[in-house]
PDB file of N, CA and C in Angstrom:
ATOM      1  N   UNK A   1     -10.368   7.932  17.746  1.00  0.00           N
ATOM      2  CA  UNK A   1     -10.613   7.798  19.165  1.00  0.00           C
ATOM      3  C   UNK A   1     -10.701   9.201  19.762  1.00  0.00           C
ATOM      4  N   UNK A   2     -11.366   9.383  20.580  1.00  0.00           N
ATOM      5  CA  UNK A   2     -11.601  10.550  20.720  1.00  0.00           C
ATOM      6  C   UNK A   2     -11.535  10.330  22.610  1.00  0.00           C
ATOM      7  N   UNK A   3     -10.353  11.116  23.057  1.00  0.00           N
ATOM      8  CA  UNK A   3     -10.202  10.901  24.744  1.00  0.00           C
ATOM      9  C   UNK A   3     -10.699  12.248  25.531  1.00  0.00           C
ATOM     10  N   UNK A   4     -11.273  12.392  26.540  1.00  0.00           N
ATOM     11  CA  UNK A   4     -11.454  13.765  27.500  1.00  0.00           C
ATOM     12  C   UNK A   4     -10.913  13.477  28.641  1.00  0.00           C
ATOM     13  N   UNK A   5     -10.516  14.438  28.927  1.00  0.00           N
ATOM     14  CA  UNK A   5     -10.182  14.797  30.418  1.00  0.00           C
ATOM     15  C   UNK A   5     -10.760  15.883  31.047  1.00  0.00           C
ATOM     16  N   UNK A   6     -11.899  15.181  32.069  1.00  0.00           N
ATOM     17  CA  UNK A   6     -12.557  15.501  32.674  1.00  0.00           C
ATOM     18  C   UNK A   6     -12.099  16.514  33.923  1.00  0.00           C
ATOM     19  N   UNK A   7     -12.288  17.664  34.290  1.00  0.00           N
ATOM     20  CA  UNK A   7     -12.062  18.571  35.760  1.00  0.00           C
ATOM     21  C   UNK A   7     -11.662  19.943  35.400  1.00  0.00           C
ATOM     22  N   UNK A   8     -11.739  20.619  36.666  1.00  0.00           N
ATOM     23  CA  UNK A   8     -11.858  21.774  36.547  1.00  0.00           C
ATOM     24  C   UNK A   8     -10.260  22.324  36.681  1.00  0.00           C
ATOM     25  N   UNK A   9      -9.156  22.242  36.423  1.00  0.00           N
ATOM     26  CA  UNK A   9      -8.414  23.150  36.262  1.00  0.00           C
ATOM     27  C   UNK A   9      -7.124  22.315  37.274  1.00  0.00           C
ATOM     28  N   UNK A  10      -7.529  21.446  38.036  1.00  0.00           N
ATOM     29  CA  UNK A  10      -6.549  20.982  39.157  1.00  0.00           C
ATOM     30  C   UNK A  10      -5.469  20.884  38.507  1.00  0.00           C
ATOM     31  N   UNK A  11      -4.197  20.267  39.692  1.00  0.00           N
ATOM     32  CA  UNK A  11      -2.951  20.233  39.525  1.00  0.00           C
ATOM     33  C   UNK A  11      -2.835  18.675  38.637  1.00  0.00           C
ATOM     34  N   UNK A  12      -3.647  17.772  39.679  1.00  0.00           N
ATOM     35  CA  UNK A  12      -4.298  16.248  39.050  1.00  0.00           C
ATOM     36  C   UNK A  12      -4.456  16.078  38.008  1.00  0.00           C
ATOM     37  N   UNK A  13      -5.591  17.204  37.302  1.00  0.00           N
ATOM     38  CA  UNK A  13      -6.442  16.751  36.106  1.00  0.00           C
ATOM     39  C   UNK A  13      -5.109  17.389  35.045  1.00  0.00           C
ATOM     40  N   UNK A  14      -4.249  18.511  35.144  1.00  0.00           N
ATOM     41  CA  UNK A  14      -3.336  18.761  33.888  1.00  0.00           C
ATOM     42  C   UNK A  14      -2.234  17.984  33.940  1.00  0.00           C
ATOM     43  N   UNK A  15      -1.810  16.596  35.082  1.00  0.00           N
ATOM     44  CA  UNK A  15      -1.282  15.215  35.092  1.00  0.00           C
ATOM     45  C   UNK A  15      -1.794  14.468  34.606  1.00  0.00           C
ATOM     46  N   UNK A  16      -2.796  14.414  34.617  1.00  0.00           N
ATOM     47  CA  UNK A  16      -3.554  13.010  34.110  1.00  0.00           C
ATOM     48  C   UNK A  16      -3.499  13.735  32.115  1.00  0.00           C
ATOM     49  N   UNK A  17      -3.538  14.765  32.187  1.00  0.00           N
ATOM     50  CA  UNK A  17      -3.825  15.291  30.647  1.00  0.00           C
ATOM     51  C   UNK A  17      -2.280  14.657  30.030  1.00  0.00           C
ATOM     52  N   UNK A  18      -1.197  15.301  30.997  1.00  0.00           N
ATOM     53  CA  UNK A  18      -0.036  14.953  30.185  1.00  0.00           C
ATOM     54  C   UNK A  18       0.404  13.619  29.947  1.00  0.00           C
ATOM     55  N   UNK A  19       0.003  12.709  30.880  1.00  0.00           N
ATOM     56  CA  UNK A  19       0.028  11.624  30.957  1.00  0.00           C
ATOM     57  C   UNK A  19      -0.676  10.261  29.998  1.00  0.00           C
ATOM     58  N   UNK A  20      -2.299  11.439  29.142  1.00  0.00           N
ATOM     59  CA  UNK A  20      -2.630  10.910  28.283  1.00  0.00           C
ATOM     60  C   UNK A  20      -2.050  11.074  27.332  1.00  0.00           C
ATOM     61  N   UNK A  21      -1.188  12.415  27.022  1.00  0.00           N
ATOM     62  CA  UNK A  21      -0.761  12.982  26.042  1.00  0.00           C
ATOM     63  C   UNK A  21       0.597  11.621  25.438  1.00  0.00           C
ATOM     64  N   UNK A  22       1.744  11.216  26.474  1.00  0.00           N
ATOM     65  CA  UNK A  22       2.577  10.004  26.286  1.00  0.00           C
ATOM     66  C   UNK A  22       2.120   8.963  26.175  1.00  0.00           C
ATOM     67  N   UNK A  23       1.149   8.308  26.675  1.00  0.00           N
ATOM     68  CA  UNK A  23       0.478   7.112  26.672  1.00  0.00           C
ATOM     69  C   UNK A  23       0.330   7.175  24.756  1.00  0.00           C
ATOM     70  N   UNK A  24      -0.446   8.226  24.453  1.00  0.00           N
ATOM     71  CA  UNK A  24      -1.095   8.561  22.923  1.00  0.00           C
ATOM     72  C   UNK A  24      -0.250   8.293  22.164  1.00  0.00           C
ATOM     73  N   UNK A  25       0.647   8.990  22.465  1.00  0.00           N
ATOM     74  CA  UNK A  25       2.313   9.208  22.119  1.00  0.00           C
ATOM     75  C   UNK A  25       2.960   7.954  21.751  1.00  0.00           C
ATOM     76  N   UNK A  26       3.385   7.620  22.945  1.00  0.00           N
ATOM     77  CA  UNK A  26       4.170   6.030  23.076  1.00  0.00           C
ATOM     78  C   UNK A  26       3.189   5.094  22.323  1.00  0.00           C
ATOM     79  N   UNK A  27       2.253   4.779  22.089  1.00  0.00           N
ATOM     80  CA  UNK A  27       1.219   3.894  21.641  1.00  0.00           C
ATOM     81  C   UNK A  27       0.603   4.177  20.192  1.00  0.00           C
ATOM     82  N   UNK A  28       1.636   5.418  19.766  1.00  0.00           N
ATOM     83  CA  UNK A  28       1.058   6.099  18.152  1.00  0.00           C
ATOM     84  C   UNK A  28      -0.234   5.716  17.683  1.00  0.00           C
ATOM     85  N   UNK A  29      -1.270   6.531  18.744  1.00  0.00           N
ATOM     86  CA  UNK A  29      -2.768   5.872  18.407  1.00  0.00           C
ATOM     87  C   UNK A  29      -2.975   7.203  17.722  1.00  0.00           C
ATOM     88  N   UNK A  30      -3.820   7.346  17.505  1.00  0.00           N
ATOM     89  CA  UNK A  30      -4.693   8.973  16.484  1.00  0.00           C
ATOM     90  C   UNK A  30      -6.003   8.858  17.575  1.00  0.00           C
ATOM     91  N   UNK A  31      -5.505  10.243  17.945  1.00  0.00           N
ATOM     92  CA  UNK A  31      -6.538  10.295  18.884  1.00  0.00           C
ATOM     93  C   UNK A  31      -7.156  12.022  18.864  1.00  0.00           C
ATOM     94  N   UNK A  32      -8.296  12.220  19.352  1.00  0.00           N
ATOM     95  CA  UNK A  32      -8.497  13.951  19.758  1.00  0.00           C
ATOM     96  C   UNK A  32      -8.388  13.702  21.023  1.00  0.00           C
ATOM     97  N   UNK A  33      -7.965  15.050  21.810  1.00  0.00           N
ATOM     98  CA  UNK A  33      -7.828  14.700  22.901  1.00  0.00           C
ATOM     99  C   UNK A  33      -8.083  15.966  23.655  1.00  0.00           C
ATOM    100  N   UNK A  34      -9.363  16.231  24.299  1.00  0.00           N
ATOM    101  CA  UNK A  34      -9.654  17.605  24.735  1.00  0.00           C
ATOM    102  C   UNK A  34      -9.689  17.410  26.165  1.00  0.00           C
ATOM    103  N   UNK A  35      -9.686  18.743  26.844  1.00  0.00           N
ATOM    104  CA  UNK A  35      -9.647  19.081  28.513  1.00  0.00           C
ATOM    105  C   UNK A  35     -11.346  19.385  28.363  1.00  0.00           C
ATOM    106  N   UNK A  36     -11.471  19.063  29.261  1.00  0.00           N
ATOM    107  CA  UNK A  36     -13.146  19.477  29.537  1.00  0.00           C
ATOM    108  C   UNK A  36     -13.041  19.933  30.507  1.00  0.00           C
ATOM    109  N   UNK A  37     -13.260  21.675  31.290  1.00  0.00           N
ATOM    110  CA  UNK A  37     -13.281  22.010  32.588  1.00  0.00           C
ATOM    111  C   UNK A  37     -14.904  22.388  32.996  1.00  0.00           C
ATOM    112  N   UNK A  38     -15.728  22.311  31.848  1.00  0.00           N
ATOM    113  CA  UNK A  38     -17.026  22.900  31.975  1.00  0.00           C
ATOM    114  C   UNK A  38     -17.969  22.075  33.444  1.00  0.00           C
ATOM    115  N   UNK A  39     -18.160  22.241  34.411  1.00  0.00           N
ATOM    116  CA  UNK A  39     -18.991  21.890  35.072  1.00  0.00           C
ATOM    117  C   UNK A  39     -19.886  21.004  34.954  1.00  0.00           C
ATOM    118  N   UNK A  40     -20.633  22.255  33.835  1.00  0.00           N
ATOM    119  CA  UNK A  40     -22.146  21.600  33.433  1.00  0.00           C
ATOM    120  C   UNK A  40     -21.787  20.188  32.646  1.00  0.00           C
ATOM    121  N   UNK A  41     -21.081  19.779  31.635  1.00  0.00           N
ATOM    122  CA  UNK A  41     -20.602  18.686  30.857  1.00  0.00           C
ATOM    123  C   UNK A  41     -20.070  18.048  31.683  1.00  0.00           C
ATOM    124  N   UNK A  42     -19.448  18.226  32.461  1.00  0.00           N
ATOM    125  CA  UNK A  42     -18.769  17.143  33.326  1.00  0.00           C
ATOM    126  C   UNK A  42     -20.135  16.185  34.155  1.00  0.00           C
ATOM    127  N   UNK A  43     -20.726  16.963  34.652  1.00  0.00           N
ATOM    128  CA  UNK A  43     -22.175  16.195  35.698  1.00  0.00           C
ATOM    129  C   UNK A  43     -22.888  15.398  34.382  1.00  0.00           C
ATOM    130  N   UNK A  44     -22.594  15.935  32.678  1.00  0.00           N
ATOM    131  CA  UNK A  44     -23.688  15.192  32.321  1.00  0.00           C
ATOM    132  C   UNK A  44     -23.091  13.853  32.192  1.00  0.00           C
ATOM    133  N   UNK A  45     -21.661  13.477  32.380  1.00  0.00           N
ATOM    134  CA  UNK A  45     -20.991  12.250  32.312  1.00  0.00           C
ATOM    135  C   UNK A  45     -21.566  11.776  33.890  1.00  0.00           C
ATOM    136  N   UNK A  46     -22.218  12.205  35.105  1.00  0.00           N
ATOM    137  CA  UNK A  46     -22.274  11.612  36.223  1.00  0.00           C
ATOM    138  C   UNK A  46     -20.862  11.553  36.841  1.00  0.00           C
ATOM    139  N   UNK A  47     -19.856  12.319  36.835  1.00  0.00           N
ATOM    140  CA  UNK A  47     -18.665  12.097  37.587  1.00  0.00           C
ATOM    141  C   UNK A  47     -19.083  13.526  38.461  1.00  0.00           C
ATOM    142  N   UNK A  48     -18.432  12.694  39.885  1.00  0.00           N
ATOM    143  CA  UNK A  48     -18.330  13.725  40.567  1.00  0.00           C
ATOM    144  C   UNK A  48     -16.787  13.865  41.213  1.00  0.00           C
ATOM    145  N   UNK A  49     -16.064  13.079  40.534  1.00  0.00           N
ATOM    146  CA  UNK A  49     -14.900  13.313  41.395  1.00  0.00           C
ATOM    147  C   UNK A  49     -14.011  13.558  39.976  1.00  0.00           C
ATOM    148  N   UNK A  50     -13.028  13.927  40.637  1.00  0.00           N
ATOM    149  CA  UNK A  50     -12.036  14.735  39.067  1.00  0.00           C
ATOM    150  C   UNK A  50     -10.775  14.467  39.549  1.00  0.00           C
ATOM    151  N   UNK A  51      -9.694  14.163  38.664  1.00  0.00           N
ATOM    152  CA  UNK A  51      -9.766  14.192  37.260  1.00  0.00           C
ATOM    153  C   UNK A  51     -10.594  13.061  37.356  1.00  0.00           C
ATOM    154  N   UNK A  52     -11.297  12.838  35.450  1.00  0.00           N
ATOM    155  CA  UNK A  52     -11.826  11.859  35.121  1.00  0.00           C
ATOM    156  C   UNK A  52     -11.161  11.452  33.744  1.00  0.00           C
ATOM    157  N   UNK A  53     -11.741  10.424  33.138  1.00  0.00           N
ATOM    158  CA  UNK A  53     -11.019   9.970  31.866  1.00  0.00           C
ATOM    159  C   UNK A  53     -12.295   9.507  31.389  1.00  0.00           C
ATOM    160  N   UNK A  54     -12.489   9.661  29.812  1.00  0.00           N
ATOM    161  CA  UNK A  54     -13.467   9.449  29.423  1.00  0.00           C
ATOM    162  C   UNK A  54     -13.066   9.194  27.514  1.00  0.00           C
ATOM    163  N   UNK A  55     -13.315   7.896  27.658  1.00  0.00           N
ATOM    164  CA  UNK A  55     -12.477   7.346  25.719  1.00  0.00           C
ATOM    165  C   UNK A  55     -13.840   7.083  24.951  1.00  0.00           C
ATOM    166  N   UNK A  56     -14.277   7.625  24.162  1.00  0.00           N
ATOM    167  CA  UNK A  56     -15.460   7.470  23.113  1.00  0.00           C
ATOM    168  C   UNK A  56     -16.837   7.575  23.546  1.00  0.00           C
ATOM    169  N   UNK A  57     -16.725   8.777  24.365  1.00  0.00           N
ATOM    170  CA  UNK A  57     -18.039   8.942  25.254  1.00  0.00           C
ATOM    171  C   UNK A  57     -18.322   8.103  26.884  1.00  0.00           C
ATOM    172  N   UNK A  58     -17.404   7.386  27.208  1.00  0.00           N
ATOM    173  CA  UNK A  58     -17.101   6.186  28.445  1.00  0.00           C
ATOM    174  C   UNK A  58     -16.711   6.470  29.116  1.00  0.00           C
ATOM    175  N   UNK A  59     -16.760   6.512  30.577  1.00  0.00           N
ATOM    176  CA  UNK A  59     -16.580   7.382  31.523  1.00  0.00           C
ATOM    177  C   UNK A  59     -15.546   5.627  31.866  1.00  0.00           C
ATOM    178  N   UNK A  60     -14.129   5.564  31.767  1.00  0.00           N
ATOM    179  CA  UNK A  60     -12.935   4.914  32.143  1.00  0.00           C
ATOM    180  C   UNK A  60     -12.403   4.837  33.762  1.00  0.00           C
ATOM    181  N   UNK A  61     -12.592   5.787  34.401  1.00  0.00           N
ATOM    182  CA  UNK A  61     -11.908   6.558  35.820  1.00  0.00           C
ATOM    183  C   UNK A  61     -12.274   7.863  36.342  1.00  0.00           C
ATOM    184  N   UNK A  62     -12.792   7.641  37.353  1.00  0.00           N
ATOM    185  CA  UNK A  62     -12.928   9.155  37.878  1.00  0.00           C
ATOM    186  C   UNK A  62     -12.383   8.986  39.186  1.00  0.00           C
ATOM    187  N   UNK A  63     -11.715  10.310  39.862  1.00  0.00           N
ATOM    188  CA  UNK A  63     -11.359  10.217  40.919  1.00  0.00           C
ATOM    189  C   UNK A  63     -10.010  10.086  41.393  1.00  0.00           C
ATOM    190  N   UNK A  64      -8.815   9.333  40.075  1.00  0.00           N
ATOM    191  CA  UNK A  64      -7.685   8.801  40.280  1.00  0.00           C
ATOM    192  C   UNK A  64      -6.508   9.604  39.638  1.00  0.00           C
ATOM    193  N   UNK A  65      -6.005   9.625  39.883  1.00  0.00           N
ATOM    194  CA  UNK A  65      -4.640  10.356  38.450  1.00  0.00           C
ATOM    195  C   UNK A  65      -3.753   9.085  38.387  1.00  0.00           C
ATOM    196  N   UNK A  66      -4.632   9.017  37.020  1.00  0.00           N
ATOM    197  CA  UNK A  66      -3.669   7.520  36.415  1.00  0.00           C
ATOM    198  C   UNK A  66      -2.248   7.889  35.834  1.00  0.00           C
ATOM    199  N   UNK A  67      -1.249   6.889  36.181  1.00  0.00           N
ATOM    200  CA  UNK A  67      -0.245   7.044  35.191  1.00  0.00           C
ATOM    201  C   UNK A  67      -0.590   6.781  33.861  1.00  0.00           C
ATOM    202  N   UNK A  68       0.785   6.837  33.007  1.00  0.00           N
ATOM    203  CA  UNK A  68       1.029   6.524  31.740  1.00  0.00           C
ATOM    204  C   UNK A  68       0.206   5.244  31.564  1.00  0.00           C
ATOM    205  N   UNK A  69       0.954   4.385  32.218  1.00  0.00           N
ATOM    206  CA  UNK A  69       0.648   2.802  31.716  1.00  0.00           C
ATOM    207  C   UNK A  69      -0.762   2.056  32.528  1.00  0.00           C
ATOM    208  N   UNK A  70      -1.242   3.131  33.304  1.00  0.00           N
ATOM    209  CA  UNK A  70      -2.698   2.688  33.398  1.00  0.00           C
ATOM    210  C   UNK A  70      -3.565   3.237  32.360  1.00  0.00           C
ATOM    211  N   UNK A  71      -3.022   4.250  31.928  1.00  0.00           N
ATOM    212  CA  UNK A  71      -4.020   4.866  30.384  1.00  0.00           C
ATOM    213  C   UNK A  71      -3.979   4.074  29.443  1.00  0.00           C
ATOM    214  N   UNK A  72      -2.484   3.300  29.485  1.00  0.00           N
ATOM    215  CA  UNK A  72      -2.137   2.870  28.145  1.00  0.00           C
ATOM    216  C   UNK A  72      -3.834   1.419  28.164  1.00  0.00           C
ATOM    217  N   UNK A  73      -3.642   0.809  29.064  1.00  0.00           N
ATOM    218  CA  UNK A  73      -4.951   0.015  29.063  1.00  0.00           C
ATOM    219  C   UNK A  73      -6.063   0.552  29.131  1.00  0.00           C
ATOM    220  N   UNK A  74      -6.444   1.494  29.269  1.00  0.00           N
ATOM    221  CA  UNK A  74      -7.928   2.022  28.926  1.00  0.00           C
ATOM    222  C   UNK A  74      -7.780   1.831  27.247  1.00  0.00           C
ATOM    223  N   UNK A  75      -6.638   2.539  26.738  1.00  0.00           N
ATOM    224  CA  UNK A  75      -7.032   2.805  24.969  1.00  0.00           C
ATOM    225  C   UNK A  75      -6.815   1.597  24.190  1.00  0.00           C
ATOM    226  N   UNK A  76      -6.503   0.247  24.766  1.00  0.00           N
ATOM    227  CA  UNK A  76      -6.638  -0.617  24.203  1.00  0.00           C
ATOM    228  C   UNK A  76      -7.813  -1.561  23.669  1.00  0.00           C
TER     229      UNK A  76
END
Protein backbone atom coordinates (compact mmCIF):
# COMPACT_ATOMS: atom_id res chain seq x y z
CA UNK A 1 0.00 0.00 0.00
CA UNK A 2 1.49 2.86 -0.74
CA UNK A 3 -0.09 6.26 1.32
CA UNK A 4 0.87 10.24 0.52
CA UNK A 5 0.41 13.06 2.26
CA UNK A 6 -0.34 15.67 0.29
CA UNK A 7 0.80 19.78 1.27
CA UNK A 8 3.18 22.06 1.57
CA UNK A 9 4.83 22.03 4.91
CA UNK A 10 1.69 23.12 7.25
CA UNK A 11 1.20 22.54 10.87
CA UNK A 12 -2.12 20.30 9.50
CA UNK A 13 -0.41 18.36 6.89
CA UNK A 14 2.73 17.07 9.55
CA UNK A 15 -0.73 15.99 11.82
CA UNK A 16 -2.35 14.35 9.43
CA UNK A 17 1.32 12.61 8.56
CA UNK A 18 1.62 11.52 12.22
CA UNK A 19 -1.62 10.46 12.44
CA UNK A 20 -1.14 8.20 9.38
CA UNK A 21 1.94 7.10 10.82
CA UNK A 22 -0.43 5.31 14.18
CA UNK A 23 -3.31 4.46 12.21
CA UNK A 24 -0.33 2.24 10.01
CA UNK A 25 0.95 1.41 13.22
CA UNK A 26 -2.08 0.34 15.25
CA UNK A 27 -3.48 -1.55 12.12
CA UNK A 28 0.15 -3.37 11.35
CA UNK A 29 -0.53 -2.73 7.62
CA UNK A 30 2.92 -2.50 5.37
CA UNK A 31 2.67 0.46 3.94
CA UNK A 32 5.19 3.35 2.12
CA UNK A 33 4.32 6.30 3.31
CA UNK A 34 5.73 9.60 1.79
CA UNK A 35 5.10 13.56 2.42
CA UNK A 36 4.60 15.12 -0.86
CA UNK A 37 5.23 19.02 -0.50
CA UNK A 38 5.95 19.48 -4.30
CA UNK A 39 3.34 21.87 -5.71
CA UNK A 40 3.61 20.77 -9.09
CA UNK A 41 2.55 16.88 -7.98
CA UNK A 42 0.16 17.93 -5.74
CA UNK A 43 -2.17 19.94 -8.68
CA UNK A 44 -1.48 16.77 -10.74
CA UNK A 45 -3.75 14.88 -8.05
CA UNK A 46 -6.39 18.06 -8.65
CA UNK A 47 -6.31 18.95 -4.86
CA UNK A 48 -6.38 22.26 -4.05
CA UNK A 49 -6.82 22.27 -0.52
CA UNK A 50 -4.16 20.62 1.89
CA UNK A 51 -3.50 18.50 3.83
CA UNK A 52 -4.63 15.78 1.46
CA UNK A 53 -4.54 11.94 1.72
CA UNK A 54 -4.00 9.94 -1.09
CA UNK A 55 -3.85 5.59 -0.72
CA UNK A 56 -2.72 3.86 -4.11
CA UNK A 57 -2.78 6.79 -6.30
CA UNK A 58 -6.66 7.96 -4.81
CA UNK A 59 -7.12 11.11 -3.79
CA UNK A 60 -9.21 9.86 -0.07
CA UNK A 61 -9.55 13.68 1.55
CA UNK A 62 -8.44 16.89 0.87
CA UNK A 63 -8.91 19.79 2.92
CA UNK A 64 -9.46 18.01 6.45
CA UNK A 65 -6.91 16.83 9.12
CA UNK A 66 -8.24 13.52 9.76
CA UNK A 67 -7.71 11.75 12.94
CA UNK A 68 -6.30 8.38 13.61
CA UNK A 69 -9.53 6.51 13.27
CA UNK A 70 -10.79 8.35 10.26
CA UNK A 71 -7.53 7.09 8.42
CA UNK A 72 -7.94 3.91 9.92
CA UNK A 73 -11.12 3.63 7.33
CA UNK A 74 -9.61 4.95 4.35
CA UNK A 75 -6.87 1.87 4.56
CA UNK A 76 -9.39 -0.58 4.85
Amino acid sequence: MKIEILGTGCTKCEALLQNVKQAVADEKIFAQIEKVDDPIKIMEYQVLSTPALVVNGTVKSSGKLLNKEEVKEFLK
